[in-house]
PDB file of N, CA and C in Angstrom:
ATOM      1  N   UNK A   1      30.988 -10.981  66.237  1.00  0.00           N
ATOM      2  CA  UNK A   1      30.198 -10.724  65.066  1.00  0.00           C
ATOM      3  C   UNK A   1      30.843 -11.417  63.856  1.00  0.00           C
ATOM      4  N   UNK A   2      30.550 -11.996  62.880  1.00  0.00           N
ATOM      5  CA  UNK A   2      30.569 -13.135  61.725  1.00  0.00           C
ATOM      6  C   UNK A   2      31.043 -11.793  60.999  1.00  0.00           C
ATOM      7  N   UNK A   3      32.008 -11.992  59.954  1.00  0.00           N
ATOM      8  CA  UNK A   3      32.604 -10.949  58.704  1.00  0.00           C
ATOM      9  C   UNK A   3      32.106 -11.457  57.748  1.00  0.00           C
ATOM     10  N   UNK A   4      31.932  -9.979  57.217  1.00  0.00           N
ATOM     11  CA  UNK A   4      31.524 -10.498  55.609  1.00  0.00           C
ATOM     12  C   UNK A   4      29.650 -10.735  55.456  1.00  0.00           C
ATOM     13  N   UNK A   5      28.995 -10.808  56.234  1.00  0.00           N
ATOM     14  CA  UNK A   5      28.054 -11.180  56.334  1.00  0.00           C
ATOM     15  C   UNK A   5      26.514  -9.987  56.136  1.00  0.00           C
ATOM     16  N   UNK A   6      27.416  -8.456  56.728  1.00  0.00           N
ATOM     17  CA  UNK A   6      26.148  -7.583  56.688  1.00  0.00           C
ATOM     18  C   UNK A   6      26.391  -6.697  55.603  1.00  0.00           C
ATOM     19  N   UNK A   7      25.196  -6.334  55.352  1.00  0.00           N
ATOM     20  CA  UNK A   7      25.150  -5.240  53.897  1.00  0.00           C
ATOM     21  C   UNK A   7      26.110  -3.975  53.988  1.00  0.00           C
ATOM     22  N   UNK A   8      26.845  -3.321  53.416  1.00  0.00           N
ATOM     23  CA  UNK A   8      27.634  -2.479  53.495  1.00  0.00           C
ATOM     24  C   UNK A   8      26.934  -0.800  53.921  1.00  0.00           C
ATOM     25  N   UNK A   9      27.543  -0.077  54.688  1.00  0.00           N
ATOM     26  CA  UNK A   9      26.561   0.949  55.469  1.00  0.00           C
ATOM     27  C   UNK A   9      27.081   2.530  54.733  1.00  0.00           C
ATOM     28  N   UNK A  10      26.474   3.039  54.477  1.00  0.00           N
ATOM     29  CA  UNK A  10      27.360   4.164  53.813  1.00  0.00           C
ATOM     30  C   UNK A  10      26.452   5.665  53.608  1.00  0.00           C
ATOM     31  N   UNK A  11      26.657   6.583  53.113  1.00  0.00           N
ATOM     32  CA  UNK A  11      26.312   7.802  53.409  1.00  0.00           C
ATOM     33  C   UNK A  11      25.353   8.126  52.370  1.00  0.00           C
ATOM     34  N   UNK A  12      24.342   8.765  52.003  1.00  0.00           N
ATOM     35  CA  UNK A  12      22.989   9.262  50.731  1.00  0.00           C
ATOM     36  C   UNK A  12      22.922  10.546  51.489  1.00  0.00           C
ATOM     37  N   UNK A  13      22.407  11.227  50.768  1.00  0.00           N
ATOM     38  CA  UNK A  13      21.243  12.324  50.609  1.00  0.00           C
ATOM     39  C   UNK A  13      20.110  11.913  50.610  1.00  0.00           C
ATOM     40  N   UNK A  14      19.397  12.794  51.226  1.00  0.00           N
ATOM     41  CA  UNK A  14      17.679  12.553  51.396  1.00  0.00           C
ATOM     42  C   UNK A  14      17.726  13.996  50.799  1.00  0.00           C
ATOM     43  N   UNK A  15      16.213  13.793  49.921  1.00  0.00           N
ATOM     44  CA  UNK A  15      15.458  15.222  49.690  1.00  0.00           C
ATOM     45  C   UNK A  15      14.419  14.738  49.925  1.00  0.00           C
ATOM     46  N   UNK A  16      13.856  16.060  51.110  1.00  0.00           N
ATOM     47  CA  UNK A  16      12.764  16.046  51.224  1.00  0.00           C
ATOM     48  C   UNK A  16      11.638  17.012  50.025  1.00  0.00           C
ATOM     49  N   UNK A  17      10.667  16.418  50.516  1.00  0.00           N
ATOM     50  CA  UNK A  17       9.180  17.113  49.260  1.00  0.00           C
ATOM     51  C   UNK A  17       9.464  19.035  49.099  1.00  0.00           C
ATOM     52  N   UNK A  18      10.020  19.287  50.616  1.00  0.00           N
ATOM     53  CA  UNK A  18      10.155  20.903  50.010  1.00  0.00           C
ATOM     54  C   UNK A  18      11.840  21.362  49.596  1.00  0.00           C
ATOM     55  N   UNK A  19      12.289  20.430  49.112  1.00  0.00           N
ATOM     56  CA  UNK A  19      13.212  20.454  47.973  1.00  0.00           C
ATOM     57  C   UNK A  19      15.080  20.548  49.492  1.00  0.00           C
ATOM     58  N   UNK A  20      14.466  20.391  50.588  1.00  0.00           N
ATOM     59  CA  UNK A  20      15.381  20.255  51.522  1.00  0.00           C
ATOM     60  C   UNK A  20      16.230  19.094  51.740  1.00  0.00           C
ATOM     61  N   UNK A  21      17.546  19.062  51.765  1.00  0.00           N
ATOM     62  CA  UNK A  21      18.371  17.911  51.873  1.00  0.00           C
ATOM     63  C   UNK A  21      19.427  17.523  53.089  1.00  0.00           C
ATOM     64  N   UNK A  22      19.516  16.635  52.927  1.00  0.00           N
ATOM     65  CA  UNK A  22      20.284  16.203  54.904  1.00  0.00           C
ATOM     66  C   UNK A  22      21.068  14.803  54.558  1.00  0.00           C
ATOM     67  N   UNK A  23      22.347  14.477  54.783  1.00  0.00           N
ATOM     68  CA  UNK A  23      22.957  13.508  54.509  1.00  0.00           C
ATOM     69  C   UNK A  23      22.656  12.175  56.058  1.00  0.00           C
ATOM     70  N   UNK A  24      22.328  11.124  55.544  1.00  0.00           N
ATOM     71  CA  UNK A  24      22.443   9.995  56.491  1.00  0.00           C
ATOM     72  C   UNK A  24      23.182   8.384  56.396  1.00  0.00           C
ATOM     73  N   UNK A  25      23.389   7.691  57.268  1.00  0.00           N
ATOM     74  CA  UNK A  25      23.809   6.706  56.860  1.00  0.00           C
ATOM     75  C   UNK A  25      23.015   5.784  56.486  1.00  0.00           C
ATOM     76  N   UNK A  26      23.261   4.709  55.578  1.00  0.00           N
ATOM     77  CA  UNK A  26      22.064   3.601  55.613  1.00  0.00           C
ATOM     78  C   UNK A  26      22.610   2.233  54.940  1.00  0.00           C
ATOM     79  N   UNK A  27      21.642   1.184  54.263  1.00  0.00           N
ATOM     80  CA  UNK A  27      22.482   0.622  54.078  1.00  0.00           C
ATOM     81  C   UNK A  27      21.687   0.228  52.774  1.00  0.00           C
ATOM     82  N   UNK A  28      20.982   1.236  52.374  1.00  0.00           N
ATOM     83  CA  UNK A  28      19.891   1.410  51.027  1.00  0.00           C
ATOM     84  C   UNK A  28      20.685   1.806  50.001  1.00  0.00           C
ATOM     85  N   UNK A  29      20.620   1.668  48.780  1.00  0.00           N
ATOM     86  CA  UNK A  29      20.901   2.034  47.771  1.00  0.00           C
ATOM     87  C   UNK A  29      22.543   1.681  47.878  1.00  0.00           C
ATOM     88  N   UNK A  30      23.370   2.685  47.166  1.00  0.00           N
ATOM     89  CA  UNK A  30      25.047   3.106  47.002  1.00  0.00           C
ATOM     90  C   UNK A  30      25.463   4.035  47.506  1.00  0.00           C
ATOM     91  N   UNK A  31      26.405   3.786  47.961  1.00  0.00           N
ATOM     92  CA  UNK A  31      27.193   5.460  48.270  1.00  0.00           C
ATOM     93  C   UNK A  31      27.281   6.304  47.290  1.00  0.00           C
ATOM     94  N   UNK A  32      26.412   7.560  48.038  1.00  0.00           N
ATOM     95  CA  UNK A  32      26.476   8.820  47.532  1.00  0.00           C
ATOM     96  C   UNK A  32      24.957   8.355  46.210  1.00  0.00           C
ATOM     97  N   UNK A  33      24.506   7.830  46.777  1.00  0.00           N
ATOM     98  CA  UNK A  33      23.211   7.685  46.186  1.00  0.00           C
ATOM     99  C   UNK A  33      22.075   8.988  46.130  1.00  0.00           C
ATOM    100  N   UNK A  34      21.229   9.323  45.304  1.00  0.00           N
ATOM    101  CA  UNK A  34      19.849  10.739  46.405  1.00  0.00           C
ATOM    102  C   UNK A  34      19.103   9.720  46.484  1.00  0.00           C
ATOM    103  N   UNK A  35      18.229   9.877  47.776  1.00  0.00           N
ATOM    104  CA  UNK A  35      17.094   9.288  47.927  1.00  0.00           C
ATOM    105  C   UNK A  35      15.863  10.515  48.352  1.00  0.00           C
ATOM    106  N   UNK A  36      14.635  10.539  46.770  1.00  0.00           N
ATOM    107  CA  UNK A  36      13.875  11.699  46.753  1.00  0.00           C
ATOM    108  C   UNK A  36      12.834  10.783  47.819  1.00  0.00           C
ATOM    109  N   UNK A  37      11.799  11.585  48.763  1.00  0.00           N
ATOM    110  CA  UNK A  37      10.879  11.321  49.240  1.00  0.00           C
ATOM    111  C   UNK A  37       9.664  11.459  48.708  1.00  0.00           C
ATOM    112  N   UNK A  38       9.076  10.574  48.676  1.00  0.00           N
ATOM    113  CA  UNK A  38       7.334  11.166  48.039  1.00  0.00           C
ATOM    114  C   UNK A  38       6.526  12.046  49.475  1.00  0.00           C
ATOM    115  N   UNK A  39       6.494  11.043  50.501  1.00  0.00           N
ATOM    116  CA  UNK A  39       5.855  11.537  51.797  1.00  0.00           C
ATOM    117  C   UNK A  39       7.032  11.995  52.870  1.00  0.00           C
ATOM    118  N   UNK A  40       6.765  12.836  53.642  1.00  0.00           N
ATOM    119  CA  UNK A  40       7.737  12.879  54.354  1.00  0.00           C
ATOM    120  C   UNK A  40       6.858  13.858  55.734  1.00  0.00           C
ATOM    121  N   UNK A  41       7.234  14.555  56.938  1.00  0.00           N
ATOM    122  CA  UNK A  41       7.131  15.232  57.353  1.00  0.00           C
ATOM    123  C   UNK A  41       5.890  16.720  57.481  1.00  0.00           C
ATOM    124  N   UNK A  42       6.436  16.945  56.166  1.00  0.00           N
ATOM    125  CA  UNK A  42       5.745  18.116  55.708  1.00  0.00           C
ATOM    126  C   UNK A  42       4.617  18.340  55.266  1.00  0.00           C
ATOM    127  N   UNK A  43       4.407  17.162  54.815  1.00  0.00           N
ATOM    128  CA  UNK A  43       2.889  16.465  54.069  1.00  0.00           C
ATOM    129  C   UNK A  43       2.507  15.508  54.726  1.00  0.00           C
ATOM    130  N   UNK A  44       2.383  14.680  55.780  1.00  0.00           N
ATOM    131  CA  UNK A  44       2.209  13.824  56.461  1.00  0.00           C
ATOM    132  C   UNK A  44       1.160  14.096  57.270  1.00  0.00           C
ATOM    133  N   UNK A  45      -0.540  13.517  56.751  1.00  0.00           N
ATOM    134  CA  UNK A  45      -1.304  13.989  58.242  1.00  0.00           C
ATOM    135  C   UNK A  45      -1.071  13.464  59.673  1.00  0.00           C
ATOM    136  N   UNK A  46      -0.174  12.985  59.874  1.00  0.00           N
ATOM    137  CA  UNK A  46      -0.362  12.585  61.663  1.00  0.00           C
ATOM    138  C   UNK A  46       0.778  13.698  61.670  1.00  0.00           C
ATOM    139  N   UNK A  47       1.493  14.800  61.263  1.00  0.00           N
ATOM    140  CA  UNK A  47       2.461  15.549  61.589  1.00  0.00           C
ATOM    141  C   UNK A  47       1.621  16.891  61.063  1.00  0.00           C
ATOM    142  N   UNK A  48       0.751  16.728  60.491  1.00  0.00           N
ATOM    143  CA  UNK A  48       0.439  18.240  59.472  1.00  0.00           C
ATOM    144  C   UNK A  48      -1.548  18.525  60.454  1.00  0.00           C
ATOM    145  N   UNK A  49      -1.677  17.664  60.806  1.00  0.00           N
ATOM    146  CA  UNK A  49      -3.487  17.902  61.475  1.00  0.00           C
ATOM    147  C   UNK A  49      -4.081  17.424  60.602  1.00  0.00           C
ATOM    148  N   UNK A  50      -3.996  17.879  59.389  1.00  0.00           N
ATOM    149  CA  UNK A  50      -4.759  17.697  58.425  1.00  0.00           C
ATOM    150  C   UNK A  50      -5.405  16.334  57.623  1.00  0.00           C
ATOM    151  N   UNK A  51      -6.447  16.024  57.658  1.00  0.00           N
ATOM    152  CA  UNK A  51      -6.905  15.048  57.129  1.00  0.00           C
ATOM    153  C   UNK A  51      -7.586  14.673  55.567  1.00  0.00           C
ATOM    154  N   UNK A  52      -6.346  14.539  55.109  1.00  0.00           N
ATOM    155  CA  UNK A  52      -6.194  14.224  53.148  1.00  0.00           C
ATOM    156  C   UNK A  52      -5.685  13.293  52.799  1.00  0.00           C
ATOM    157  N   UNK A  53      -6.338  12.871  51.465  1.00  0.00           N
ATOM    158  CA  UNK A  53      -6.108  11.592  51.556  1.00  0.00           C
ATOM    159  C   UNK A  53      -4.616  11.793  50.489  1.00  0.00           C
ATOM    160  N   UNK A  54      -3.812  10.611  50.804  1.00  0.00           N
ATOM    161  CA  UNK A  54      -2.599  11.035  49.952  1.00  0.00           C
ATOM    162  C   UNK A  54      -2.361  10.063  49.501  1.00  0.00           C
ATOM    163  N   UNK A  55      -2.337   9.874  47.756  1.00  0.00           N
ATOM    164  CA  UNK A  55      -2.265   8.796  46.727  1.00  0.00           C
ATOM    165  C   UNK A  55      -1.301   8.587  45.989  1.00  0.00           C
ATOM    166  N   UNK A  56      -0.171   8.245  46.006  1.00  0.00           N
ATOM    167  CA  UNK A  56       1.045   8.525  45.156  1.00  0.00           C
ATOM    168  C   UNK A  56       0.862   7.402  44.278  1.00  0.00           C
ATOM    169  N   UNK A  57       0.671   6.479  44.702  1.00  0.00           N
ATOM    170  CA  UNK A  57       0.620   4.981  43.770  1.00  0.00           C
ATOM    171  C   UNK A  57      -0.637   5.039  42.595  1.00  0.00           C
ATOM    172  N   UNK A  58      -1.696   5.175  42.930  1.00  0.00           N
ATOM    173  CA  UNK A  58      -2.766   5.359  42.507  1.00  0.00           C
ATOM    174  C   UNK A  58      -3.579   4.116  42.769  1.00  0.00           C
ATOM    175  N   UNK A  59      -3.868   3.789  44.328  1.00  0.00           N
ATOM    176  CA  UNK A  59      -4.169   3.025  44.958  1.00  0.00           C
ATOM    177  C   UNK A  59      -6.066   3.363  45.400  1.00  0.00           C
ATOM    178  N   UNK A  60      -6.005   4.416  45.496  1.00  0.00           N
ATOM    179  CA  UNK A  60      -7.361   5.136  45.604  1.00  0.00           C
ATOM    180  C   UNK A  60      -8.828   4.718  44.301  1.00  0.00           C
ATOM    181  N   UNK A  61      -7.218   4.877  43.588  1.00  0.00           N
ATOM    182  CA  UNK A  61      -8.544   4.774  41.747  1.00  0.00           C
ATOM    183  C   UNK A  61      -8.721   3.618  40.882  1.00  0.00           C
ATOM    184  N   UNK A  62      -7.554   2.624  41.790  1.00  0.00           N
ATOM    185  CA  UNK A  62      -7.800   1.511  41.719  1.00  0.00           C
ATOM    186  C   UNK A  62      -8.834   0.948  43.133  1.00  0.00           C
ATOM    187  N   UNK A  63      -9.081   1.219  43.452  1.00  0.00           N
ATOM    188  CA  UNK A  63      -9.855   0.343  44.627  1.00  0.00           C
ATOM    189  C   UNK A  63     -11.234   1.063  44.163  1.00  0.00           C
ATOM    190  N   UNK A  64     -11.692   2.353  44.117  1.00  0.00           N
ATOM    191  CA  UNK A  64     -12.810   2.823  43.622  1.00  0.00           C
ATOM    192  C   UNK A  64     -13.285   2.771  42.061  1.00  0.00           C
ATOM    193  N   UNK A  65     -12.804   2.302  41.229  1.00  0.00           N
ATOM    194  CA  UNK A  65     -13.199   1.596  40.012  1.00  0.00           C
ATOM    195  C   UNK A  65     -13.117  -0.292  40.154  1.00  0.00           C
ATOM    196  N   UNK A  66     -12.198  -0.770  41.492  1.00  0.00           N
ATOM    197  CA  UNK A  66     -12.914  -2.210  41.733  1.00  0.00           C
ATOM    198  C   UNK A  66     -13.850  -2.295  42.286  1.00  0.00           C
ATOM    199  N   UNK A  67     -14.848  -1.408  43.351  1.00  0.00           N
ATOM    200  CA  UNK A  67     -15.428  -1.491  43.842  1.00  0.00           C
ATOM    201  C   UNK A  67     -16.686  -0.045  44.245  1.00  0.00           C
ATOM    202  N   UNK A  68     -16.210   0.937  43.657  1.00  0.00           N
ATOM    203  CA  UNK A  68     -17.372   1.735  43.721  1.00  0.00           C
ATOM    204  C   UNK A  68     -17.359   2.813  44.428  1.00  0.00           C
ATOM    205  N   UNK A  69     -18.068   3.785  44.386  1.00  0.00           N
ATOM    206  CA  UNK A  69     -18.179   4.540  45.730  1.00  0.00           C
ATOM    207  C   UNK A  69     -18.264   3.939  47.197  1.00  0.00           C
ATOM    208  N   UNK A  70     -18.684   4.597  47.995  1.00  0.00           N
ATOM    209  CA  UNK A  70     -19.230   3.524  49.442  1.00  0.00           C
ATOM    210  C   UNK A  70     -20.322   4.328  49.754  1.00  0.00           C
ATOM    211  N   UNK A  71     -20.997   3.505  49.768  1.00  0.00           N
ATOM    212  CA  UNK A  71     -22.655   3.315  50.244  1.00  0.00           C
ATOM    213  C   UNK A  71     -23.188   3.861  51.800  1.00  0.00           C
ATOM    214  N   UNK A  72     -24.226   4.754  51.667  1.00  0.00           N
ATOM    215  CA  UNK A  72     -24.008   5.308  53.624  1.00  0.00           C
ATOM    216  C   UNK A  72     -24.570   4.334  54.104  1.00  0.00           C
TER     217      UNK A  72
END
């Protein structure tokens, strides 16, 4: 393996949406970084059944003011 070459790997916090936290390694951010979740698990319809639509960006209200309702 070549030195010097890969991003440095180190330990964060995750919080999840119901305010729950779990330490992992990664190679995101800094050591001892938090990394908050918007989606995760708990809110997730392929994990929850539930079928809602979930907009954090505001991707929804941009696409329906470019283009409209939808037509049956």
């Amino acid at each position: 393996m070549k030195k010097d070459i890969h991003p440095p790997y180190h330990m964060v916090t995750v919080q999840m949406t119901t305010g729950e936290t779990y330490q992992t390694r990664t190679t995101y951010g800094a050591e001892s970084d938090k990394v908050q979740l918007v989606i995760d698990s708990n809110n997730h319809p392929a994990y929850t059944g539930e079928r809602r639509n979930i907009d954090s960006m505001g991707r929804v209200e941009k696409f329906m003011k470019k283009y409209g309702p939808a037509k049956a």
